[in-house]
Protein backbone atom coordinates (compact mmCIF):
# COMPACT_ATOMS: atom_id res chain seq x y z
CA UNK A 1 2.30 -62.83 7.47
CA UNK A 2 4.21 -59.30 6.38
CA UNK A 3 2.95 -57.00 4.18
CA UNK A 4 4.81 -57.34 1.27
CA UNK A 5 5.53 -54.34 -1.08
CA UNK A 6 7.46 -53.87 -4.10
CA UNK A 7 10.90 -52.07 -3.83
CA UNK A 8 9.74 -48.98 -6.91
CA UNK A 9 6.14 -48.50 -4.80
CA UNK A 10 8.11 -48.52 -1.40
CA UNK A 11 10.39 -45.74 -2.83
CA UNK A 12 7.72 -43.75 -4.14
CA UNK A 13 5.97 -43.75 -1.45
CA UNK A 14 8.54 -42.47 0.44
CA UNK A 15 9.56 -39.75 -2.32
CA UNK A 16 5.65 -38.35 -1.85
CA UNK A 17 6.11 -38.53 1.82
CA UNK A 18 9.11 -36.68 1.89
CA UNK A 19 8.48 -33.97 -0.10
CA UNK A 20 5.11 -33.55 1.15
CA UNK A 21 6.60 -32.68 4.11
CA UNK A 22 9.18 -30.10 2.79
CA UNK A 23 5.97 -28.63 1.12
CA UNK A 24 3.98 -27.91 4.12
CA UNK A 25 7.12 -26.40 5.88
CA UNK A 26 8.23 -24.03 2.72
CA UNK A 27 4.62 -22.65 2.66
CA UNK A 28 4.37 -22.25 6.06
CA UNK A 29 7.53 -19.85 5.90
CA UNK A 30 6.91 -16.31 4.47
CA UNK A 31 9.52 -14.76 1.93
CA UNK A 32 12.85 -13.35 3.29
CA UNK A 33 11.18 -9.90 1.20
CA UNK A 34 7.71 -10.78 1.15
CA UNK A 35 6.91 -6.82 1.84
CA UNK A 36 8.31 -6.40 -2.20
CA UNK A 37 4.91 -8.32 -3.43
CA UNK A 38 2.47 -6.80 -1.06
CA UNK A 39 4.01 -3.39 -2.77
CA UNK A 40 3.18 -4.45 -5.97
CA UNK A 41 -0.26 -5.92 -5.43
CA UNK A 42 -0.79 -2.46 -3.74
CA UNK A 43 0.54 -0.68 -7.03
CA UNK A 44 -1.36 -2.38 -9.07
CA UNK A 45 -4.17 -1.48 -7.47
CA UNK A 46 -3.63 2.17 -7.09
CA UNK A 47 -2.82 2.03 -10.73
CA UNK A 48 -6.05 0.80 -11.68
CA UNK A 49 -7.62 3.47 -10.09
CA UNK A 50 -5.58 5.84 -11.09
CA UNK A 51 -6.87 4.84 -14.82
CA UNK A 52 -10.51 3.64 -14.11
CA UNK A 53 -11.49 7.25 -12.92
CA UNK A 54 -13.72 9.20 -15.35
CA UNK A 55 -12.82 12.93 -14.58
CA UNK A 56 -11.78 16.60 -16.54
CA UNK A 57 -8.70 17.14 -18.07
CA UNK A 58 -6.73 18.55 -15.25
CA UNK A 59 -7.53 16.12 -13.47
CA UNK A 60 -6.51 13.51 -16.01
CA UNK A 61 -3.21 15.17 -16.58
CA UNK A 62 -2.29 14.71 -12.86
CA UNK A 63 -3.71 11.49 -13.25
CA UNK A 64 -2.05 10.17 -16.24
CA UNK A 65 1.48 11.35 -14.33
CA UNK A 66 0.14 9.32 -11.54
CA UNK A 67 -0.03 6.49 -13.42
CA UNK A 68 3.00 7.02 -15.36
CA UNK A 69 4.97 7.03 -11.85
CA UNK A 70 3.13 3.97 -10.51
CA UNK A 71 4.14 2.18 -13.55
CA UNK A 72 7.39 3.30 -13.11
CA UNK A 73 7.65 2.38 -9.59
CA UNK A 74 6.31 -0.88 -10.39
CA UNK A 75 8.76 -2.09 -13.06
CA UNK A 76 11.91 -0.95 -9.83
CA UNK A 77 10.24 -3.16 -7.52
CA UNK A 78 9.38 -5.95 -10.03
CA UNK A 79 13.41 -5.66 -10.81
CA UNK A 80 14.28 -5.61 -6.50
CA UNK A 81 11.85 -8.62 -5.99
CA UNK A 82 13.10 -10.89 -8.90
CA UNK A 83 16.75 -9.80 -7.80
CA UNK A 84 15.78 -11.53 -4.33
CA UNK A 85 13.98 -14.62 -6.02
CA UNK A 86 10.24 -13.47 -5.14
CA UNK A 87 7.53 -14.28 -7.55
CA UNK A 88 6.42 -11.18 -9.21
CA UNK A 89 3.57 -12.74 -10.60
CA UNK A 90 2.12 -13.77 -7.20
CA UNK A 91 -0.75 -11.65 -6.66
CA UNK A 92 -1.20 -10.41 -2.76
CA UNK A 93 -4.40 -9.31 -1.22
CA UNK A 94 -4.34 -5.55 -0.85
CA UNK A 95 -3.18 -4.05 2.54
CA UNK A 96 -4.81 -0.67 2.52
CA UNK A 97 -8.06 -0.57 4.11
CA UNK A 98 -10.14 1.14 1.33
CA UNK A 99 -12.94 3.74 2.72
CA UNK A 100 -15.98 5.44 0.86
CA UNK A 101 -13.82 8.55 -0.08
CA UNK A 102 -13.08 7.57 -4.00
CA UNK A 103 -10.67 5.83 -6.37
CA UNK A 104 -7.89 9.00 -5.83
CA UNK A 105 -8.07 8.64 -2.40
CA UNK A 106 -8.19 4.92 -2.94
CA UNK A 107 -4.88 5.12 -5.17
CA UNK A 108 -3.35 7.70 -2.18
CA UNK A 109 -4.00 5.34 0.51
CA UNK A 110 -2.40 2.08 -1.80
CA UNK A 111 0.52 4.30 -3.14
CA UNK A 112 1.21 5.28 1.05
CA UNK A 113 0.96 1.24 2.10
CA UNK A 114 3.30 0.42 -1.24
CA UNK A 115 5.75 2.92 0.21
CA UNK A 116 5.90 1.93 3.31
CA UNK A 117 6.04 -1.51 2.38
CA UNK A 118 8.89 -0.73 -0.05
CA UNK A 119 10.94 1.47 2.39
CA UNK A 120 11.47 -1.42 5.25
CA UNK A 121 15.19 -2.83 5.16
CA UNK A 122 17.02 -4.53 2.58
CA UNK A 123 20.47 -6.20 2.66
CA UNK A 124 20.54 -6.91 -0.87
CA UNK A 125 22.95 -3.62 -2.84
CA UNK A 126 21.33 -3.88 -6.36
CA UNK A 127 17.43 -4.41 -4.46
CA UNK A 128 18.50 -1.37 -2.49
CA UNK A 129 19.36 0.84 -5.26
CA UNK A 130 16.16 -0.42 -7.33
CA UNK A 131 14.30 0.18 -3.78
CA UNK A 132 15.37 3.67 -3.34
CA UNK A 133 14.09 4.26 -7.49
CA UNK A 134 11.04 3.01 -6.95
CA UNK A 135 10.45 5.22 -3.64
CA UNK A 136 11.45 7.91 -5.51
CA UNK A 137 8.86 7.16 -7.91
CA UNK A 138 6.29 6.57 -5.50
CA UNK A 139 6.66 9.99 -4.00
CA UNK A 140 6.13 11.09 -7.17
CA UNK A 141 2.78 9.43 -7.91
CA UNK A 142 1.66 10.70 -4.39
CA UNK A 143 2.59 13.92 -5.31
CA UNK A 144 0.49 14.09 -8.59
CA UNK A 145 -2.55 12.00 -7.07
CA UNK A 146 -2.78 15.13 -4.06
CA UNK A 147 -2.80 17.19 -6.64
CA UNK A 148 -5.57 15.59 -8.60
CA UNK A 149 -7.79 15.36 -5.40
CA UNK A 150 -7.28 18.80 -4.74
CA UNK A 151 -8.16 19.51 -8.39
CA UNK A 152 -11.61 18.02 -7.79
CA UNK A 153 -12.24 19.00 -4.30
CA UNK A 154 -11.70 22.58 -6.12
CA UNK A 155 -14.17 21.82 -9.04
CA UNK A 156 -10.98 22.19 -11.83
């Protein structure tokens, strides 16, 4: 005797089924500009350390324009990613390999990975423009971060 089932259940069923499937094949496929998130999980992170560092006021001034740029540079490539559909809020694992050597050179090393992430191609104009801001940005929080390690290495 068949197995008899009702004509909602039988739909349902194959509703789940379906879009089960198209679940397990979306996540399997990595964002057109998945390199735009790993940048600003990397950001963040140098930005915490940027601000989670006790130190002297030189260094904090160099610091605090660190931070300032990060922050800056985050906010361009929140803008890029959103203008190619990316979740900003997704948090990715950090890609620099932090060492021993300290939360500046910590921040350096996340600020270098978040540029190159940042700098690979885009076909998107608007993304492109916001890209090239937020590099421009980046170099700048680079810029005052060697600045503020030298500071230290040089007991200011």
């Amino acid at each position: 005797m068949p197995i008899r089932t009702s004509t909602p259940l039988a739909g349902s069923l194959a509703l789940a089924t379906l879009l089960s499937a198209f679940g397990a094949s979306a996540a399997s496929v990595p964002g057109h500009h998945a390199a735009f998130l790993h940048a600003l999980s990397d950001l963040r992170h140098a930005q915490w350390n940027l601000t989670h560092r006790p130190g002297d006021a030189a260094v904090n001034e160099q610091e605090r324009i660190a931070a300032a740029e990060t922050e800056r540079a985050i906010s361009e490539v929140m803008q890029a990613a959103g203008d190619n559909g990316e979740n900003v809020a997704q948090q990715e694992p950090v890609d620099a390999t932090l060492d021993e050597r300290g939360a500046l050179h910590h921040a350096q090393d996340l600020l270098e990975q978040a540029r190159q992430d940042v700098s690979q191609q885009e076909d998107n104009p608007q993304a492109r423009r916001l890209r090239h801001h937020a590099i421009e940005h980046i170099d700048r929080a680079l810029q005052a971060t060697r600045h503020a390690i030298r500071d230290v290495q040089q007991g200011r």
